[in-house]
N, C-alpha and C. Protein backbone atom coordinates (compact mmCIF):
# COMPACT_ATOMS: atom_id res chain seq x y z
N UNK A 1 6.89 21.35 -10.47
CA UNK A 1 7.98 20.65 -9.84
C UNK A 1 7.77 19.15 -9.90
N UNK A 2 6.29 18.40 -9.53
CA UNK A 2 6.20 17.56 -9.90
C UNK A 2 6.61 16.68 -11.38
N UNK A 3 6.28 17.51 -12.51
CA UNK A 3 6.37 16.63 -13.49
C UNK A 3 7.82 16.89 -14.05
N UNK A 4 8.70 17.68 -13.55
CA UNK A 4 10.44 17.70 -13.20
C UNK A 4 10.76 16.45 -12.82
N UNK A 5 10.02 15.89 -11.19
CA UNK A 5 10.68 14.82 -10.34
C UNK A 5 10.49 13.64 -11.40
N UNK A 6 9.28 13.36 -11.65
CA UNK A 6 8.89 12.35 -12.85
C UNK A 6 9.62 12.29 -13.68
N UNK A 7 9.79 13.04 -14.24
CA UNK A 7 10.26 12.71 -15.70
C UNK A 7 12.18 12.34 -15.23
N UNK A 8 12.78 13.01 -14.36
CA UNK A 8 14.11 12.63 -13.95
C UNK A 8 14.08 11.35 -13.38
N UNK A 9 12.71 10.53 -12.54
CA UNK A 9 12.98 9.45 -12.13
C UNK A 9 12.85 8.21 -13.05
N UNK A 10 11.55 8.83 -13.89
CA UNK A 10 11.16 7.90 -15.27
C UNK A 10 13.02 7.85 -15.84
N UNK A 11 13.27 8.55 -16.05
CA UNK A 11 14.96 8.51 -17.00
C UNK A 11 16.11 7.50 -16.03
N UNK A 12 16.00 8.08 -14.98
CA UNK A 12 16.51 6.67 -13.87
C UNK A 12 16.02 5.30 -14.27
N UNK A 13 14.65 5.09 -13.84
CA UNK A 13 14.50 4.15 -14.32
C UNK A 13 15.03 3.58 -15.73
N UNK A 14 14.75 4.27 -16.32
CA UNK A 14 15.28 3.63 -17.87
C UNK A 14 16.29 3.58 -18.01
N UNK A 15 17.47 4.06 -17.91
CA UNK A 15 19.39 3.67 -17.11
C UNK A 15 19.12 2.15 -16.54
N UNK A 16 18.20 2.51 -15.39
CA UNK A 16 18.23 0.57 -14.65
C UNK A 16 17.81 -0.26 -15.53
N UNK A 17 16.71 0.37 -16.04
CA UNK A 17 16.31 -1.10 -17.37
C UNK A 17 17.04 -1.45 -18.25
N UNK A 18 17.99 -0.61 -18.89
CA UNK A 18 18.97 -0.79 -20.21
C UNK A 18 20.01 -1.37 -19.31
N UNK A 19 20.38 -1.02 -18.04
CA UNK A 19 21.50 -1.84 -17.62
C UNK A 19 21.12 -2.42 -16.23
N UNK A 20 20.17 -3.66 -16.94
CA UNK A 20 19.65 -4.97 -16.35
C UNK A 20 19.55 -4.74 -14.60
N UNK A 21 19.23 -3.78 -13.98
CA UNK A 21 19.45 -3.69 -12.43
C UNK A 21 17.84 -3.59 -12.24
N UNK A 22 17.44 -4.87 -11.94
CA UNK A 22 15.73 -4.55 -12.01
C UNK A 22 15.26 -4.09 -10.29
N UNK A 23 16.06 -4.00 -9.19
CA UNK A 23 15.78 -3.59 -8.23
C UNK A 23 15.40 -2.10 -8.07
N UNK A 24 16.65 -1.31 -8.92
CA UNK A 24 16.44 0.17 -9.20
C UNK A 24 15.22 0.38 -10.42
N UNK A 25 14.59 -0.42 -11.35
CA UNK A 25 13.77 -0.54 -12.05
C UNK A 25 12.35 -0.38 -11.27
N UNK A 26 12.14 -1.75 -10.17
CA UNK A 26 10.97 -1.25 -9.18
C UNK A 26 10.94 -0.39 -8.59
N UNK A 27 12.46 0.04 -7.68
CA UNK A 27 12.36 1.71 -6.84
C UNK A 27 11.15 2.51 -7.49
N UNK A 28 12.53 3.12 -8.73
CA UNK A 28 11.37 3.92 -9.91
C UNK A 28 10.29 3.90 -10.15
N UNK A 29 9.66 2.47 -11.15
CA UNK A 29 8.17 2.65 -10.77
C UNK A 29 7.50 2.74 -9.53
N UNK A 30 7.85 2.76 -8.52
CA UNK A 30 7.22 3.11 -7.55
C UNK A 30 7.27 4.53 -6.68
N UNK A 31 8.24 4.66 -6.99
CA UNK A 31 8.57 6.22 -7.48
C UNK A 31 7.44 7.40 -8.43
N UNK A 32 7.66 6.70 -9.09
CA UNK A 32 6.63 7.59 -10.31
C UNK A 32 4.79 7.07 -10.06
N UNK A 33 4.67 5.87 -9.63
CA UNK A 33 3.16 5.91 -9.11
C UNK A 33 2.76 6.78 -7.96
N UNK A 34 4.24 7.21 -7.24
CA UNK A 34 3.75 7.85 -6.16
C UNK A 34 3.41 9.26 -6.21
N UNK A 35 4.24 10.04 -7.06
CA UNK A 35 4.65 11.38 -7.58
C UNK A 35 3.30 11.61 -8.71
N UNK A 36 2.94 10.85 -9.24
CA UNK A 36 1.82 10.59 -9.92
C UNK A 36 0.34 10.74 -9.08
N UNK A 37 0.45 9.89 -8.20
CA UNK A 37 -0.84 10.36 -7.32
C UNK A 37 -0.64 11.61 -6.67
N UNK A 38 0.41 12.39 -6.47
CA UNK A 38 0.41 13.27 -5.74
C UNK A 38 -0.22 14.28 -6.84
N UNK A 39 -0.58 13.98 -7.70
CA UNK A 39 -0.43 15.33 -8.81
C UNK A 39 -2.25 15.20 -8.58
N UNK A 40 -2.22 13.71 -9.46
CA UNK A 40 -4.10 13.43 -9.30
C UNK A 40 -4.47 13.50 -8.43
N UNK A 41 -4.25 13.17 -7.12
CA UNK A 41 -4.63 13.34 -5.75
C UNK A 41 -4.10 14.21 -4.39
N UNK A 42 -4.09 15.49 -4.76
CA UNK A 42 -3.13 16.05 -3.78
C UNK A 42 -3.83 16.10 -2.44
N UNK A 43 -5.22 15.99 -2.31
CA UNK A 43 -5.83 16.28 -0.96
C UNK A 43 -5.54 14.66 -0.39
N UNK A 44 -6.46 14.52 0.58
CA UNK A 44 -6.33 13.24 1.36
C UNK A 44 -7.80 13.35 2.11
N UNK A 45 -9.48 12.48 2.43
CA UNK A 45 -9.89 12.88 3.52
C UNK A 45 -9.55 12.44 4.59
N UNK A 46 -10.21 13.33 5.19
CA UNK A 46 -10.08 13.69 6.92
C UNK A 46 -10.15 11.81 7.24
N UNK A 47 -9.03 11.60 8.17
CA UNK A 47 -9.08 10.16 8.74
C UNK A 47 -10.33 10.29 10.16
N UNK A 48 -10.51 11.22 10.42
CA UNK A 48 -11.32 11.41 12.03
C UNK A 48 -12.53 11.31 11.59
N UNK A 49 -13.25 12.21 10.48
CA UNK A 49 -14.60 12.11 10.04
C UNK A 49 -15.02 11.79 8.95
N UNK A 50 -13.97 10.93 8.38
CA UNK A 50 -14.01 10.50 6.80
C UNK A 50 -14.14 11.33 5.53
N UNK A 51 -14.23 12.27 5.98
CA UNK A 51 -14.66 13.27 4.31
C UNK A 51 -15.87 14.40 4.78
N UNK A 52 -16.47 13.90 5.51
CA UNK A 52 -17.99 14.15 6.03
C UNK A 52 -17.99 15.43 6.41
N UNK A 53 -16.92 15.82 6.99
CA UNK A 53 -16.63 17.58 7.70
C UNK A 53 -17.38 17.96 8.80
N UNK A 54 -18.25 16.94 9.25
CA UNK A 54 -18.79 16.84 10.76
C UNK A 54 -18.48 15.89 11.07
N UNK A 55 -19.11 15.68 12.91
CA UNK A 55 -19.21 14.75 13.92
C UNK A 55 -20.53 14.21 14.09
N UNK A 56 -20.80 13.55 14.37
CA UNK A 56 -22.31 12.94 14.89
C UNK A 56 -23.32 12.74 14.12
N UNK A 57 -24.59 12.24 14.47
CA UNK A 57 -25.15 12.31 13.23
C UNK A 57 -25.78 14.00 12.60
N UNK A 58 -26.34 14.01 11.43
CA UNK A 58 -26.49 15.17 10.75
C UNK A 58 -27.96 15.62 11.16
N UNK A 59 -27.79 16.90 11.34
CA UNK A 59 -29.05 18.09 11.71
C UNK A 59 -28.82 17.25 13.50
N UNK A 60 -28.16 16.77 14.24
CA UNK A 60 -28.55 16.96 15.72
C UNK A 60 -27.82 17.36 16.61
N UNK A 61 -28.64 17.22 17.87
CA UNK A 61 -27.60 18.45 18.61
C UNK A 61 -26.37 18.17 19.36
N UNK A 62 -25.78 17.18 18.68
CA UNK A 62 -24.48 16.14 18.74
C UNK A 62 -23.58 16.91 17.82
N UNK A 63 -24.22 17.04 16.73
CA UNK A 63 -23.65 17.75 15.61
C UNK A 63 -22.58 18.62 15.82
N UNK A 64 -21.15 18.65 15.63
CA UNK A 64 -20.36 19.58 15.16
C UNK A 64 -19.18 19.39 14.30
N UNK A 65 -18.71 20.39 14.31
CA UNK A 65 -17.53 20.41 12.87
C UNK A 65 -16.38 19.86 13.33
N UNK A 66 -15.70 19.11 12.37
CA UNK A 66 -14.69 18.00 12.90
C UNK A 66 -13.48 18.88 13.03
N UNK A 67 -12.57 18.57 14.22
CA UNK A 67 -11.50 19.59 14.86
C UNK A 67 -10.30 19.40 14.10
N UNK A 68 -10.06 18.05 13.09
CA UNK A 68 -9.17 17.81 12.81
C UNK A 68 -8.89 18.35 11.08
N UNK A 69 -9.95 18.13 10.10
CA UNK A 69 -9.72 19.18 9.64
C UNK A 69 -10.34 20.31 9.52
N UNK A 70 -11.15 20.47 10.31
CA UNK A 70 -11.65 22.12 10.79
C UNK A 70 -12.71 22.61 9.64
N UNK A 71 -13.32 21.19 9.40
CA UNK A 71 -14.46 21.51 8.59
C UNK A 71 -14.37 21.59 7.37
N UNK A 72 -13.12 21.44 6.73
CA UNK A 72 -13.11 20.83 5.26
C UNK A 72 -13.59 19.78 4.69
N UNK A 73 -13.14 18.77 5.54
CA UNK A 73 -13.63 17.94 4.87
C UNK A 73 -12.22 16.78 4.51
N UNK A 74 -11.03 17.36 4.07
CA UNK A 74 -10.08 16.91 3.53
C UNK A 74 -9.11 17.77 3.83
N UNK A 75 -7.28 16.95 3.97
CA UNK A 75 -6.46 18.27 3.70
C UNK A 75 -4.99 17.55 2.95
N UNK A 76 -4.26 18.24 2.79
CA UNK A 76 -3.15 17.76 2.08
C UNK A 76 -2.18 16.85 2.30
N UNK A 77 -1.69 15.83 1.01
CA UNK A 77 -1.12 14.16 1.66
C UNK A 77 -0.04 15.10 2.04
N UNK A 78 1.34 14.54 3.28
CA UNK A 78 2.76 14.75 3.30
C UNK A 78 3.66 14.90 2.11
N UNK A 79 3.33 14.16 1.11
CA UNK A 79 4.01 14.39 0.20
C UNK A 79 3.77 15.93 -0.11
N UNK A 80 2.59 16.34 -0.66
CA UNK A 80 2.47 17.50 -0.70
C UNK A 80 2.78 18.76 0.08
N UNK A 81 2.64 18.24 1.17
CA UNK A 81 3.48 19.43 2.06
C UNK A 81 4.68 19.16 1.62
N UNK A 82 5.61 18.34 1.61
CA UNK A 82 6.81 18.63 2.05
C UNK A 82 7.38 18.97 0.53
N UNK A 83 6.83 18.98 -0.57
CA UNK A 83 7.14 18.82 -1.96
C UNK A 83 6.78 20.74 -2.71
N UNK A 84 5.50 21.10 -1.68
CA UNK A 84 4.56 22.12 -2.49
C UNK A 84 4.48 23.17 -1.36
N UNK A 85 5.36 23.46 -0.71
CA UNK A 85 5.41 24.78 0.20
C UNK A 85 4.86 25.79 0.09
N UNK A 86 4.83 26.56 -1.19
CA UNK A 86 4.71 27.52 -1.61
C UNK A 86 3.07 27.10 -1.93
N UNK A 87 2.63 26.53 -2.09
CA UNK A 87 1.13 26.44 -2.57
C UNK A 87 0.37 26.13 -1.49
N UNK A 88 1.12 25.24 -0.59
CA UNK A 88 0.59 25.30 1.12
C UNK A 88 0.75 26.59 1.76
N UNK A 89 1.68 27.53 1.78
CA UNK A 89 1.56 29.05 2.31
C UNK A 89 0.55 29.87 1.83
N UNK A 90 0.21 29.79 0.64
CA UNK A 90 -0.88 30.04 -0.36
C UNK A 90 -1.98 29.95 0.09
N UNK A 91 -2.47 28.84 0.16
CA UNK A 91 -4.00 28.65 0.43
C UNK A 91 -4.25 28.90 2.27
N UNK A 92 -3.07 28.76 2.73
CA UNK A 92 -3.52 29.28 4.09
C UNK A 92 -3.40 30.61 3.87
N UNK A 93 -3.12 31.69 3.25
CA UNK A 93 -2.92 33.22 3.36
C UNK A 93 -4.24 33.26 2.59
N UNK A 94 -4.87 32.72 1.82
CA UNK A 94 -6.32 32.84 1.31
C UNK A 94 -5.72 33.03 -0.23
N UNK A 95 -4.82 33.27 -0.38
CA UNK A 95 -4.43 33.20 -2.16
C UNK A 95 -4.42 32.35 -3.16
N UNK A 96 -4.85 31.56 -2.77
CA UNK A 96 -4.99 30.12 -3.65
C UNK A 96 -6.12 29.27 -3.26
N UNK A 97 -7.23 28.46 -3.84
CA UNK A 97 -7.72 27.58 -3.91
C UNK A 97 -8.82 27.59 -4.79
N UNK A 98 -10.07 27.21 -3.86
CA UNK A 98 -11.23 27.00 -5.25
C UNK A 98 -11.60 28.75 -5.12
N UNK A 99 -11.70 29.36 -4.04
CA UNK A 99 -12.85 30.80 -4.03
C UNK A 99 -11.70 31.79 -4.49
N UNK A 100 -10.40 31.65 -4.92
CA UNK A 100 -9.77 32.72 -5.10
C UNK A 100 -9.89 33.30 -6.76
């Protein structure tokens, strides 16, 4: 679905460029850098524990697993949710990811 949105916005863009509207020209590329990272980058880390997938320092008895993403580590940008439903229902039912 992604490289659908791309390639229809890349073609937008190029309409604005052939007919000189360089405002709809930036939309687009910014458009397509965004839809672009979503592809290369679909996770995001954890803003609470940085990536780390714990709390406190490591091996003590402070130590535990971060609540926010529940010990991943990382979880998926908005774009991706709201773009990739079906692959977000997925990996929460256990049908999709790295162990499947």
């Amino acid at each position: 679905m992604f490289r659908f949105i791309i390639g229809i916005v890349t073609a937008i863009g190029l309409i604005c460029l052939l007919a000189h509207a360089v405002p709809g020209v930036v939309v687009c590329a910014g458009l397509d850098a965004y839809f672009t990272s979503l592809v290369i980058f679909p996770m995001r880390a954890c803003v609470s524990c940085h990536g780390r997938k714990r709390h406190g320092r490591e091996n003590s008895a402070n130590s535990r697993r971060c609540w926010t993403c529940k010990g991943h580590g990382e979880y998926p940008r908005w774009g991706v949710i709201l773009l990739r439903r079906d692959v977000i229902a997925r990996i929460k039912a256990g049908e999709h990811g790295r162990n499947f």
